[in-house]
Protein backbone atom coordinates (compact mmCIF):
# COMPACT_ATOMS: atom_id res chain seq x y z
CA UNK A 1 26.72 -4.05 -63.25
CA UNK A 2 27.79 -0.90 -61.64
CA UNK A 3 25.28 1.25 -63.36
CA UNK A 4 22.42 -1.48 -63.48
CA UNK A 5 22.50 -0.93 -59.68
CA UNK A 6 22.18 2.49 -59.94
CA UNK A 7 19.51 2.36 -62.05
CA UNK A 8 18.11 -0.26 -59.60
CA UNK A 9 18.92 1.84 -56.21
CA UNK A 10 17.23 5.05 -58.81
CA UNK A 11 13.87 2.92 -59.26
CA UNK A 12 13.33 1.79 -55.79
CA UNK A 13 13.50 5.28 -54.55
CA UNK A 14 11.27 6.57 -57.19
CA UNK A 15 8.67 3.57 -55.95
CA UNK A 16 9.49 4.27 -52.03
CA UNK A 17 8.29 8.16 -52.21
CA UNK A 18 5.68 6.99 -54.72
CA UNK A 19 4.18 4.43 -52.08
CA UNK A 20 4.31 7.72 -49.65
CA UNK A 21 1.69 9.55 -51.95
CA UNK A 22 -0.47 6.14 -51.64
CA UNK A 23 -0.81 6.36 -48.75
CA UNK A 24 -1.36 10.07 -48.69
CA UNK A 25 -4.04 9.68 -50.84
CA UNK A 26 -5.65 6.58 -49.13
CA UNK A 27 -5.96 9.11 -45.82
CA UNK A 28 -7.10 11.93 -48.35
CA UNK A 29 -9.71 9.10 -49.26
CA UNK A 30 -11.17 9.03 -45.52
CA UNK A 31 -11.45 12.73 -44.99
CA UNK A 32 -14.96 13.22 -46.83
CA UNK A 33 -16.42 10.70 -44.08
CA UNK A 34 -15.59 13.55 -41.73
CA UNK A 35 -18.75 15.14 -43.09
CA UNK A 36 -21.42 12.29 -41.88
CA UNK A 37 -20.98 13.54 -38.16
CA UNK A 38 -23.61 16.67 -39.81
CA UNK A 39 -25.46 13.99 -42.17
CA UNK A 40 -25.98 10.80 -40.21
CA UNK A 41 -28.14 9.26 -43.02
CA UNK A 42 -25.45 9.24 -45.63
CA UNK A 43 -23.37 6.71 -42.95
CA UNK A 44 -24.04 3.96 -45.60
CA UNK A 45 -22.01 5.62 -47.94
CA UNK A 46 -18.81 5.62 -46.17
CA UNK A 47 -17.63 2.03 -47.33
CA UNK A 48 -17.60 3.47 -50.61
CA UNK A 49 -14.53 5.26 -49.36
CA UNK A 50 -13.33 2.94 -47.09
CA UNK A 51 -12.57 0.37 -49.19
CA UNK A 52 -10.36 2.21 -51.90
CA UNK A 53 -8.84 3.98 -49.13
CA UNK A 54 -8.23 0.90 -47.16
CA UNK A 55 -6.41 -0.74 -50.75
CA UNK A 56 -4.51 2.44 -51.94
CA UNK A 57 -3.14 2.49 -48.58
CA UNK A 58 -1.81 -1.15 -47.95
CA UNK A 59 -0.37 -0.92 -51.50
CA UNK A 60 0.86 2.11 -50.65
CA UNK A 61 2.33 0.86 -47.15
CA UNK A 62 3.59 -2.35 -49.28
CA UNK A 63 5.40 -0.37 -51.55
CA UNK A 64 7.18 2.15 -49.25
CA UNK A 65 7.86 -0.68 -47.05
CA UNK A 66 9.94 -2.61 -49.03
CA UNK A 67 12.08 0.12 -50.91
CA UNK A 68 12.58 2.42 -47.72
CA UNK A 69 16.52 1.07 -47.18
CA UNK A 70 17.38 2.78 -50.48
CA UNK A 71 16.07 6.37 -49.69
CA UNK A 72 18.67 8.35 -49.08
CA UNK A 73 20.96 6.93 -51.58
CA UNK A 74 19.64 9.15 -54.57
CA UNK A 75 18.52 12.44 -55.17
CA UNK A 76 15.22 13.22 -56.99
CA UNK A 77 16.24 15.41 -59.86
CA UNK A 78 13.66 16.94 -62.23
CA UNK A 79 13.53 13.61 -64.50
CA UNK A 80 13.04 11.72 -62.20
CA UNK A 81 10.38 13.80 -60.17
CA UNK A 82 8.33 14.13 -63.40
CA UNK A 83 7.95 10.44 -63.26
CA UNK A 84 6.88 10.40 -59.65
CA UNK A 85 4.57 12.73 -60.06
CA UNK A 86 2.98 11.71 -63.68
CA UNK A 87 2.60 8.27 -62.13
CA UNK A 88 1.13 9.41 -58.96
CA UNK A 89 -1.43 11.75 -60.46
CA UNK A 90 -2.36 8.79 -62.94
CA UNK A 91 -2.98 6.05 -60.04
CA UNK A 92 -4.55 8.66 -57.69
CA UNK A 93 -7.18 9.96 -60.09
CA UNK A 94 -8.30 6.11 -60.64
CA UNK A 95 -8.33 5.40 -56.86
CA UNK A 96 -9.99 8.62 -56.51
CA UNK A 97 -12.73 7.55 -58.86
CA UNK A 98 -13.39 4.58 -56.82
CA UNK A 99 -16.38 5.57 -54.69
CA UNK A 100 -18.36 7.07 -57.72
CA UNK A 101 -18.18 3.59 -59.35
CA UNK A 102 -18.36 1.80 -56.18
CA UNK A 103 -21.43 3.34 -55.59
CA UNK A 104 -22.97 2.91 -59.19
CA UNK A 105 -23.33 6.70 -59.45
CA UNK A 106 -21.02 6.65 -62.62
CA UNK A 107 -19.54 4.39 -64.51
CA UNK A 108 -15.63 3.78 -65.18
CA UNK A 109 -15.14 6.44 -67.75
CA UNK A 110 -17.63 9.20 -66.11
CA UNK A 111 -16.27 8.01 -62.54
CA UNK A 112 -12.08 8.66 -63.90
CA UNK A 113 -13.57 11.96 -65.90
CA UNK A 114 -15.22 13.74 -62.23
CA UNK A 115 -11.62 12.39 -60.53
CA UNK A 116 -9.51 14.23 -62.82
CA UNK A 117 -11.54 17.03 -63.40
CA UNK A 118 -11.18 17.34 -59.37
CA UNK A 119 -7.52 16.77 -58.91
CA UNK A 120 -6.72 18.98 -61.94
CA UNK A 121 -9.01 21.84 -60.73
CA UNK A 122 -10.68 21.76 -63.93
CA UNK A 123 -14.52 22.22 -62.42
CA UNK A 124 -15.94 20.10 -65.51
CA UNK A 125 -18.87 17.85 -64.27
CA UNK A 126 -20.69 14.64 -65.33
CA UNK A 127 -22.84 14.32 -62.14
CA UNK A 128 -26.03 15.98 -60.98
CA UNK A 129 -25.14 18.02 -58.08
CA UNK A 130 -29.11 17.75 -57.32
CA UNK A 131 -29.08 14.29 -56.72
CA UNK A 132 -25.97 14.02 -55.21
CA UNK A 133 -25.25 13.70 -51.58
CA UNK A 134 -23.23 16.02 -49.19
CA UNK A 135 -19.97 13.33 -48.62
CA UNK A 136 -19.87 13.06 -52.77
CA UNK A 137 -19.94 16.93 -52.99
CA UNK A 138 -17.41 17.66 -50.14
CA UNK A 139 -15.08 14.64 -52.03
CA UNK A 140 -15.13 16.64 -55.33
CA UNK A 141 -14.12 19.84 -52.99
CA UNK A 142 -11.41 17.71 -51.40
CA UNK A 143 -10.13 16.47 -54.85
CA UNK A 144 -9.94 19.84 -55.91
CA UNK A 145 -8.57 21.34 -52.70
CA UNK A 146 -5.05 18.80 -52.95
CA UNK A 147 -5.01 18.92 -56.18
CA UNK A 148 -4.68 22.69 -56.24
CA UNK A 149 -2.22 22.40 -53.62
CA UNK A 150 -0.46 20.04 -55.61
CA UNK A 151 0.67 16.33 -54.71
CA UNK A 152 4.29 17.15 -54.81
CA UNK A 153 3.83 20.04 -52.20
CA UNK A 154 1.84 18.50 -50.37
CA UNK A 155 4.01 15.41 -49.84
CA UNK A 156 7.12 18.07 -49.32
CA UNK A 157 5.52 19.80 -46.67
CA UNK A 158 4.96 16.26 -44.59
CA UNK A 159 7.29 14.02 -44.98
CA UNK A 160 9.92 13.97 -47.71
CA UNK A 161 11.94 16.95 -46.98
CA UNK A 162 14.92 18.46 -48.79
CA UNK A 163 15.77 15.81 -51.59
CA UNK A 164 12.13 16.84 -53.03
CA UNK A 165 13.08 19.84 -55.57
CA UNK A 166 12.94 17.43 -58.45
CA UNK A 167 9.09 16.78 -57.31
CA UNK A 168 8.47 20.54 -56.78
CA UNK A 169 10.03 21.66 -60.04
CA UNK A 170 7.92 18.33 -61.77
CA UNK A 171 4.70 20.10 -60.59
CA UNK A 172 5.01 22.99 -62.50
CA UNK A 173 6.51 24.73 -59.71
CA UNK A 174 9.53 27.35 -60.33
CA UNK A 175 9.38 29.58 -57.59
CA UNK A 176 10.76 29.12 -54.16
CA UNK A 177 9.14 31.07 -51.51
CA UNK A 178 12.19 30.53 -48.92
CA UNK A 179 15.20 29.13 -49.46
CA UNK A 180 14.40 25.78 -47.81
CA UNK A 181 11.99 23.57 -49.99
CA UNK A 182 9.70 22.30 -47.33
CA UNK A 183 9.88 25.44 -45.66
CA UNK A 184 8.76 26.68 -48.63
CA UNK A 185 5.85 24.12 -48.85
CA UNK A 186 4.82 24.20 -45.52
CA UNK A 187 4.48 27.82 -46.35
CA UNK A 188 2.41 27.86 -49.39
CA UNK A 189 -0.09 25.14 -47.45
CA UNK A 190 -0.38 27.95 -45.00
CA UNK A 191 -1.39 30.59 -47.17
CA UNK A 192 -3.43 28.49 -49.04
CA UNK A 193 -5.52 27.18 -46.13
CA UNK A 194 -5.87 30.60 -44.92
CA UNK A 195 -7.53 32.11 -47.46
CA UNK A 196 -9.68 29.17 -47.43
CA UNK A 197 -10.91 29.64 -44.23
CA UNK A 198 -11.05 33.67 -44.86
CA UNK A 199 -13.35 33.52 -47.76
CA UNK A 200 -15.48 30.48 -46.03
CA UNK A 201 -15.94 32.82 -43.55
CA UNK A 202 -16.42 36.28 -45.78
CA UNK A 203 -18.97 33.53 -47.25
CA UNK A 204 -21.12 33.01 -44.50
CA UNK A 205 -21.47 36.45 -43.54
CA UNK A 206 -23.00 37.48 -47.68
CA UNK A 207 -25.67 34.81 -46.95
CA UNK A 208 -24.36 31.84 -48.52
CA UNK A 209 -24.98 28.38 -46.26
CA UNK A 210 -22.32 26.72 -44.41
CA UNK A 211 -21.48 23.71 -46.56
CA UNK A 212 -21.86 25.67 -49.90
CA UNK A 213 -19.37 28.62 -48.31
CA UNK A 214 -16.73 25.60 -47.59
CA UNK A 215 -17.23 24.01 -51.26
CA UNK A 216 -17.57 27.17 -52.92
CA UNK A 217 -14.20 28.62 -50.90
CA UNK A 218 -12.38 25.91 -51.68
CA UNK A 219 -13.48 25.91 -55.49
CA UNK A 220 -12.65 29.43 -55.58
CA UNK A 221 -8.99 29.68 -54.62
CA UNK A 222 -7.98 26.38 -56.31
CA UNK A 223 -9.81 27.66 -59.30
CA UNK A 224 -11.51 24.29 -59.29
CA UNK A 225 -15.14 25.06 -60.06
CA UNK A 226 -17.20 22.99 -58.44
CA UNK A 227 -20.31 23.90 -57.32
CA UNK A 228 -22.64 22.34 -54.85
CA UNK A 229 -25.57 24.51 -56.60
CA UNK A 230 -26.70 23.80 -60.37
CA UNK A 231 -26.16 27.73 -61.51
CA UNK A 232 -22.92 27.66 -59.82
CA UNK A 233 -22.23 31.47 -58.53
CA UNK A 234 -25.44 32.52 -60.11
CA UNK A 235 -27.57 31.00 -58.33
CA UNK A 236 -27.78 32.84 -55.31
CA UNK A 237 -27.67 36.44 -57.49
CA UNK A 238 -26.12 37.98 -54.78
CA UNK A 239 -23.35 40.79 -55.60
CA UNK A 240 -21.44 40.35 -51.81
CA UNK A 241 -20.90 36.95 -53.05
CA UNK A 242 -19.37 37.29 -56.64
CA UNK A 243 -16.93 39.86 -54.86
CA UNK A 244 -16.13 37.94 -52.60
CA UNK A 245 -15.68 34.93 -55.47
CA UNK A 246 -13.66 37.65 -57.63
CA UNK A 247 -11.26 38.32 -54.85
CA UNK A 248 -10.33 34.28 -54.26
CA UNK A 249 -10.24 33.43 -57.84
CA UNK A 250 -7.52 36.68 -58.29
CA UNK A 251 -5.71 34.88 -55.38
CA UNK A 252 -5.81 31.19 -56.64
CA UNK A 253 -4.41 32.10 -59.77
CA UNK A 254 -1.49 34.52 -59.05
CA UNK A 255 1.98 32.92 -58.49
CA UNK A 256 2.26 31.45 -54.50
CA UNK A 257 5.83 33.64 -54.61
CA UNK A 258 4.08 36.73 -55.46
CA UNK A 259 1.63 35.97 -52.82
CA UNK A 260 4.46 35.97 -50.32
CA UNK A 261 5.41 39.43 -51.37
CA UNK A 262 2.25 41.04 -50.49
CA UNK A 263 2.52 39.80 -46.75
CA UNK A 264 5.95 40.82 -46.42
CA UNK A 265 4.66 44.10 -47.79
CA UNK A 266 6.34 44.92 -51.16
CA UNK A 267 3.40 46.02 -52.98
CA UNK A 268 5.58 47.85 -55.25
CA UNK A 269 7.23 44.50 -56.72
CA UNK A 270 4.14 42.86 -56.78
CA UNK A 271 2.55 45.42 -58.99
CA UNK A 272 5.61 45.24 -61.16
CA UNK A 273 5.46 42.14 -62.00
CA UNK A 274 5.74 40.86 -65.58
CA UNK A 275 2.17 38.42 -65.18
CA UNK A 276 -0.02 40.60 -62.73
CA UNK A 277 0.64 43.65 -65.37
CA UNK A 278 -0.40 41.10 -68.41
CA UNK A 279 -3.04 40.16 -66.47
CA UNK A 280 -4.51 43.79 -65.30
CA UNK A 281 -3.73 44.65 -69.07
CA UNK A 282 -6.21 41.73 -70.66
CA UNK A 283 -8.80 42.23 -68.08
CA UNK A 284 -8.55 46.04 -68.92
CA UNK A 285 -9.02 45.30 -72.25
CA UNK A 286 -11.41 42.19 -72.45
CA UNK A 287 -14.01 43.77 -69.99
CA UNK A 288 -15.46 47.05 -71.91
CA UNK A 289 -15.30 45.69 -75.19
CA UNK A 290 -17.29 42.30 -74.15
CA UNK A 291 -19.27 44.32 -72.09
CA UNK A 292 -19.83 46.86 -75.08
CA UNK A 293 -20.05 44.53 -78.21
CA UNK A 294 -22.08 41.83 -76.24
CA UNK A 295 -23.49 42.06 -73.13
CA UNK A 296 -25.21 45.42 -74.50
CA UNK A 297 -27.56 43.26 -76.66
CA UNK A 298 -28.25 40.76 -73.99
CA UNK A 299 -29.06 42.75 -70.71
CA UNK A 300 -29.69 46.41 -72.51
CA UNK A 301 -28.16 47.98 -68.91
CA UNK A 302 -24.44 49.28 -69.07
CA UNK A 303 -24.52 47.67 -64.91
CA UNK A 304 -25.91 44.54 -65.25
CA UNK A 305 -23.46 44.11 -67.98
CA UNK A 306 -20.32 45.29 -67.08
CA UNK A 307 -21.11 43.08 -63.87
CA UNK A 308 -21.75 39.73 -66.18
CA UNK A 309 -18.64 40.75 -68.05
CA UNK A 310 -16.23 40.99 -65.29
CA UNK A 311 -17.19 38.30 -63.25
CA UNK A 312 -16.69 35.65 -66.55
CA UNK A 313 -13.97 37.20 -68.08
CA UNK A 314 -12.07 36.97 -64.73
CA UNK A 315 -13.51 33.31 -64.37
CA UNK A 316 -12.25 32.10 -67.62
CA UNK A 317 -8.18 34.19 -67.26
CA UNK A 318 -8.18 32.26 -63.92
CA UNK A 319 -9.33 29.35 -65.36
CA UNK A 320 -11.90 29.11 -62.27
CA UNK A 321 -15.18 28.50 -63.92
CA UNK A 322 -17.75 29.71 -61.72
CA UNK A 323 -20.26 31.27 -63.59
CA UNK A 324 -23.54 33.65 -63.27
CA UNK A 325 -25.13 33.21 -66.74
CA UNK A 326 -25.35 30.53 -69.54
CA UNK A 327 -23.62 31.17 -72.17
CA UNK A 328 -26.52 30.09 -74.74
CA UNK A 329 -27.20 33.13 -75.93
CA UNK A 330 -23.70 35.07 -75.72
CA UNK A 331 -22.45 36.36 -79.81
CA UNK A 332 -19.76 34.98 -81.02
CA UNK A 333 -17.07 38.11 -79.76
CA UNK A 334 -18.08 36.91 -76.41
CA UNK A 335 -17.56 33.11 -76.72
CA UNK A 336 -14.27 34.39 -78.68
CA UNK A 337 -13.10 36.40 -76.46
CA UNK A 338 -13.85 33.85 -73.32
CA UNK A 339 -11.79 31.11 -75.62
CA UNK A 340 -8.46 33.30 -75.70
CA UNK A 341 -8.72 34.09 -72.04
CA UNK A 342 -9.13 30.19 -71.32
CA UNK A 343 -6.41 29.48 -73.65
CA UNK A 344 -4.21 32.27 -72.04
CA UNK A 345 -4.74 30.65 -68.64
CA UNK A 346 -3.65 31.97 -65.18
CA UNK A 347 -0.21 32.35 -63.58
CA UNK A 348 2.54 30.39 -63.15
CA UNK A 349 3.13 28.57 -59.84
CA UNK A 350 -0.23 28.81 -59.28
CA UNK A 351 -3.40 26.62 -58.97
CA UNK A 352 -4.45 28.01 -62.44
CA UNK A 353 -3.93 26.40 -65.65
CA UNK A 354 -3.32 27.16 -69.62
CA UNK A 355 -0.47 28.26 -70.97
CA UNK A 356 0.18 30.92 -68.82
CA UNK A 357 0.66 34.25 -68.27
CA UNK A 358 4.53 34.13 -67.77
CA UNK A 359 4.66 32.24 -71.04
CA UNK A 360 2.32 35.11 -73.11
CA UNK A 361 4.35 37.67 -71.64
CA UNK A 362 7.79 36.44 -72.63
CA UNK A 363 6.97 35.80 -75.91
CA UNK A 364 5.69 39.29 -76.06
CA UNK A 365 8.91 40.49 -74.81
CA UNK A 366 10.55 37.93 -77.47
CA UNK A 367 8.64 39.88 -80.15
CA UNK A 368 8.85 43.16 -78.72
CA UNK A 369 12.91 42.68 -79.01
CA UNK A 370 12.70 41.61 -82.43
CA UNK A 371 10.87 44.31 -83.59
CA UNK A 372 13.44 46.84 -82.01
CA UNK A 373 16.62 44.55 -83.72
CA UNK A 374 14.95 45.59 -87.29
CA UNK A 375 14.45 49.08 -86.27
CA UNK A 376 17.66 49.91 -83.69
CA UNK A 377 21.18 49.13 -83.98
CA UNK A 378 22.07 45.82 -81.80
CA UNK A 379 23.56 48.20 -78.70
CA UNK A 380 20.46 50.07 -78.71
CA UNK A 381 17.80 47.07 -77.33
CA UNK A 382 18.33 45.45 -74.02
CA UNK A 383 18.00 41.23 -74.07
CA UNK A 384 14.67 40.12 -72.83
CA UNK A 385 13.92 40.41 -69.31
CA UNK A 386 11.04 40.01 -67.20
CA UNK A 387 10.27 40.93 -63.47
CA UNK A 388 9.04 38.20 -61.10
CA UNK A 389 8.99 37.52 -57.47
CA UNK A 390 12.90 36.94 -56.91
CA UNK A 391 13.97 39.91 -59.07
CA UNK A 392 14.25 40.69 -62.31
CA UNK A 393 15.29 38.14 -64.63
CA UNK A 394 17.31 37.81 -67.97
CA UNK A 395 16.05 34.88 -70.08
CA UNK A 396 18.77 33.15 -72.14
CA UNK A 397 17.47 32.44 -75.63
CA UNK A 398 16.84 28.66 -74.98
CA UNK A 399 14.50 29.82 -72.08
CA UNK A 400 12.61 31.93 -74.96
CA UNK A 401 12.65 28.54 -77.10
CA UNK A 402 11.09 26.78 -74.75
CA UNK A 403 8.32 28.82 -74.05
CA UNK A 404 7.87 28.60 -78.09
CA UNK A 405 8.05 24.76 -78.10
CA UNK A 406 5.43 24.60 -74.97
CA UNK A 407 2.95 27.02 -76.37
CA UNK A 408 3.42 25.60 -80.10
CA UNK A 409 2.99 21.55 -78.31
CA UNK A 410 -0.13 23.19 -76.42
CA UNK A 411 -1.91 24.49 -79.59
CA UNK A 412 -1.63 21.42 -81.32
CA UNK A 413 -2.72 19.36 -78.63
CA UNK A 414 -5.93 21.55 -78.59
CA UNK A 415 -6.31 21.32 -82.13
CA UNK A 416 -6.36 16.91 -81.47
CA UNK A 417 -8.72 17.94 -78.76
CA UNK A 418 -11.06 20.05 -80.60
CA UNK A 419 -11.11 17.87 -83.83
CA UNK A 420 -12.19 14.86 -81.70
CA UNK A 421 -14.69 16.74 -80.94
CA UNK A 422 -16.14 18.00 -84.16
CA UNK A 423 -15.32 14.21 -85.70
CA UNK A 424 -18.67 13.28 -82.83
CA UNK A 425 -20.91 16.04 -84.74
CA UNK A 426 -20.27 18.94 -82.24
CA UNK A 427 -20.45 22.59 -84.02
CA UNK A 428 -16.77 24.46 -84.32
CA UNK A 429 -17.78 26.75 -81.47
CA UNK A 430 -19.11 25.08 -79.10
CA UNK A 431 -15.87 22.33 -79.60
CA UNK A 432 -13.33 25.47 -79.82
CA UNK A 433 -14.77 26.73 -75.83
CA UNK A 434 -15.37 23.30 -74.62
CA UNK A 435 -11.92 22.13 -75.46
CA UNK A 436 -10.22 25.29 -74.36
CA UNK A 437 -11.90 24.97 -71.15
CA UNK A 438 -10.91 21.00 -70.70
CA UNK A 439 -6.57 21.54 -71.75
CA UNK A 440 -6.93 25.05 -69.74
CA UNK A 441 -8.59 23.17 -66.79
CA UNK A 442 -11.38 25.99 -66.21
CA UNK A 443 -14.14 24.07 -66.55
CA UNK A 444 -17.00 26.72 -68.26
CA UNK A 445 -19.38 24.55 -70.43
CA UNK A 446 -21.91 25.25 -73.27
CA UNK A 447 -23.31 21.88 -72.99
CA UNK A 448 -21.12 19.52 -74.43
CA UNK A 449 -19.76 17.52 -71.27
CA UNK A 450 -22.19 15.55 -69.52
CA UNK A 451 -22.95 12.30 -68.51
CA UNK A 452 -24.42 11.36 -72.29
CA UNK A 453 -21.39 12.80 -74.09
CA UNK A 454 -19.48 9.99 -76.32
CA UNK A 455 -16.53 8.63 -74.71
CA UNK A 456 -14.56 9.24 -77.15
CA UNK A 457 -14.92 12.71 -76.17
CA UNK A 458 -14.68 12.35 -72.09
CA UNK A 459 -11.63 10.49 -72.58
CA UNK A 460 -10.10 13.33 -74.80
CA UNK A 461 -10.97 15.70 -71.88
CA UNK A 462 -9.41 13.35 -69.19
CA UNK A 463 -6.11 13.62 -71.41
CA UNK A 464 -6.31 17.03 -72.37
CA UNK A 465 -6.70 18.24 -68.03
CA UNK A 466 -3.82 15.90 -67.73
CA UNK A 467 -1.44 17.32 -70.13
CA UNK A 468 -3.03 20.73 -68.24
CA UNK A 469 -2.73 20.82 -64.53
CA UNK A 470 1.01 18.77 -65.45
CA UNK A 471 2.79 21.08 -67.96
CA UNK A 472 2.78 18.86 -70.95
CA UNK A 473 6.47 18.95 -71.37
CA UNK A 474 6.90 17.18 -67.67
CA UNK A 475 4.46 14.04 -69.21
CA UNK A 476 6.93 13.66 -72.35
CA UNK A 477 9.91 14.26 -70.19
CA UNK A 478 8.64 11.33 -67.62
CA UNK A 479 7.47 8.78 -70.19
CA UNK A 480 11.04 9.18 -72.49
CA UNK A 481 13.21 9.17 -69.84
CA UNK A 482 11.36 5.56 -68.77
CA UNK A 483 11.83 4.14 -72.32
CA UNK A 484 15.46 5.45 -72.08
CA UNK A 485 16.42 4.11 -68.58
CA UNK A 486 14.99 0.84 -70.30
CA UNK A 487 16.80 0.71 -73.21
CA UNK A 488 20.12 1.58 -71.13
CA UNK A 489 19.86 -1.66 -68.77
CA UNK A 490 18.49 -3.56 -71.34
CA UNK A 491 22.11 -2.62 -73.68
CA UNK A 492 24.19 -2.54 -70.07
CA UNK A 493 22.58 -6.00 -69.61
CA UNK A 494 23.45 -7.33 -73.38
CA UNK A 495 20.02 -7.97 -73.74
CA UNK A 496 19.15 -7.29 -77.73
């Protein structure tokens, strides 16, 4: 009975921190109401956030309230934390989808489809932004705001406190900015909410109005996507503001850690790092030959598009997806090229998603080595290392495997993904960019998502941002270590 109490004293902890991120998210719920002190007539709106927020936070309350005696008994480990956190998202992105059903904008499936899409800082959208009021904009901006942040930090840098590296780690975070975890939390909210407020500001100043510089800032550094605006960037065709739009999506998807260089001023490591040289390398690349092999025959003017060419290309590595053009009329090297960048994704311990550039790069490394052990002696090739923020690294070979297994789980996923697709009549293109933007949680369209797409196909988005923003592996780890605690009390017990 021993271990059936553990498992018991495990369980209530898990529920005590997960009643904590209720009721997190029934405040988060309340903060769009914020913006009817500038639009009075939208006031009969607010009970469309009230009441979710009022029932995901007496659950929430409920929960933590009864399991709080057992919460420093057990540390959150990894396992564990993955549970927490696949949980939470799951129950958040429902509550969160409350007010667009509540207020017979969407339905359940469109309603769940804008939530995750938000909290994943995907940017994909079934709603008409035209029709849509200013508290239901700035709630897609607040979605995507903590959901770039990231629950798990989030809650860290509040209230759980130094047990919480199991819910960091579980996030898809590897990198500790100080030594301390919440220090370390508390640090990336402050970097992240400054460079919010920077580029709101840098914003205002190119011309853009005040609530569109706080939805598109926000957008930008999360590399969310949303857009208050139905061209997105492009609408206001205003070069100041795609700089300015370049800049934060560069900073939303580069590492937090290798943020924290730059400020304490070691540019030198920074540039040395294995993912920011990838990532200068592909854009380097990408740029002149889309520019060249497509954008020639579109725009006939080297300018116009080189500046087209750089401001997608960089959308779709940083798995932003702001945009300046449609891509109807775009060749297929474009859309090609635009798929591998989505695919490739941003950095690791970022707001970005994919597969990441820390992953491409070791298993370039990986194959780099190999090709040197059939051409060298053994003692002649060095093991595979790879410079990031703390230093630089040796991977063991079972690192190396993993990055395999992730990439290899991620491509087939995307395969499921795309073949739903094409089994509801879509053509192989248009399914290969639309899926790579949904698993990569960039959120570029050529038309597929929208309100009138099948369900079938919404709901294979919803999974694929999922198994996106939460690292796929985390999602397996968190469901199989369930069924395995289960199966252990159940046999402890003598239950058959």
């Amino acid at each position: 009975m021993n271990f059936i109490n553990q498992m018991k004293a495990k369980y209530r902890l898990l529920l005590h921190y997960l009643g904590i991120v209720l009721m997190l998210n029934g405040a988060i719920l309340i903060l769009p109401l914020i913006s009817l002190i500038f639009y009075r007539d939208e006031s009969s709106e607010a009970i469309f956030f009230l009441l979710p927020a009022i029932l995901v936070g007496i659950i929430g309350f409920v929960v933590w309230y009864f399991t709080k005696s057992q919460e420093q008994q057990v540390k959150v480990s990894i396992k564990e934390g993955g549970i927490i956190v696949v949980l939470s998202w799951i129950i958040i992105c429902i509550a969160s989808a409350m007010p667009f059903v509540l207020s017979g904008q969407l339905n359940f499936t469109q309603a769940v489809f804008e939530s995750v899409s938000g909290w994943t800082t995907t940017g994909l959208s079934v709603v008409d932004v035209t029709k849509t009021s200013h508290i239901f904009l700035i709630w897609r901006s607040t979605m995507q705001f903590f959901g770039g942040a990231g629950i798990a930090v989030i809650v860290l840098a509040s209230i759980i406190g130094p047990s919480g590296l199991g819910l960091y780690s579980a996030e898809g975070r590897t990198d500790l900015l100080l030594p301390n975890i919440t220090k370390s939390a508390k640090l990336i909210m402050t970097i992240y909410i400054g460079y919010i407020l920077s580029g709101t500001i840098l914003y205002i100043i190119a011309g853009m109005p005040v609530f569109d510089a706080i939805n598109h800032s926000i957008a930008a550094l999360s590399t969310g996507g949303f857009s208050t605006v139905p061209n997105s960037i492009g609408q206001y065709n205003n070069l100041a503001i795609e700089l300015i739009t370049l800049i934060l999506m560069f900073l939303g998807t580069v590492n937090f850690a290798a943020h924290y260089l730059v400020l304490k001023g070691e540019f030198k490591k920074f540039i040395q790092l294995g993912e920011i040289k990838l990532m200068f390398f592909l854009l380097s690349i990408m740029i002149p030959l889309v520019t060249y092999f497509s954008m020639n025959e579109l725009y006939h003017s080297l300018g116009k598009g080189f500046r087209v060419a750089i401001f997608e290309l960089t959308s779709a590595l940083s798995t932003t997806g702001f945009s300046t053009v449609s891509y109807s009329d775009w060749n297929d090297f474009g859309i090609l090229a635009m798929i591998v960048l989505m695919i490739i994704g941003g950095g690791t311990g970022s707001t970005a998603g994919g597969i990441k550039q820390y992953r491409i790069y070791v298993l370039y490394k990986s194959l780099l080595r190999n090709l040197k052990g059939f051409i060298l002696p053994s003692k002649h090739y060095e093991e595979i290392s790879v410079n990031k923020p703390e230093g630089r690294v040796f991977l063991k070979s079972q690192e190396v495997i993993n990055v395999s297994n992730f990439v290899f789980i991620y491509i087939i996923i995307y395969i499921i993904g795309v073949s739903i697709m094409l089994m509801n009549g879509y053509p192989l293109r248009e399914s290969l960019f639309e899926y790579a933007s949904s698993i990569g949680t960039v959120g570029l369209s050529v038309g597929i998502t929208s309100a009138s797409a099948p369900i079938s196909v919404l709901w294979a988005q919803i999974i694929g941002m999922l198994f996106g923003r939460l690292e796929i592996m985390i999602i397996f780890y968190a469901i199989i270590k369930i069924f395995k605690d289960l199966k252990m009390i159940r046999n402890k017990a003598g239950i058959i």
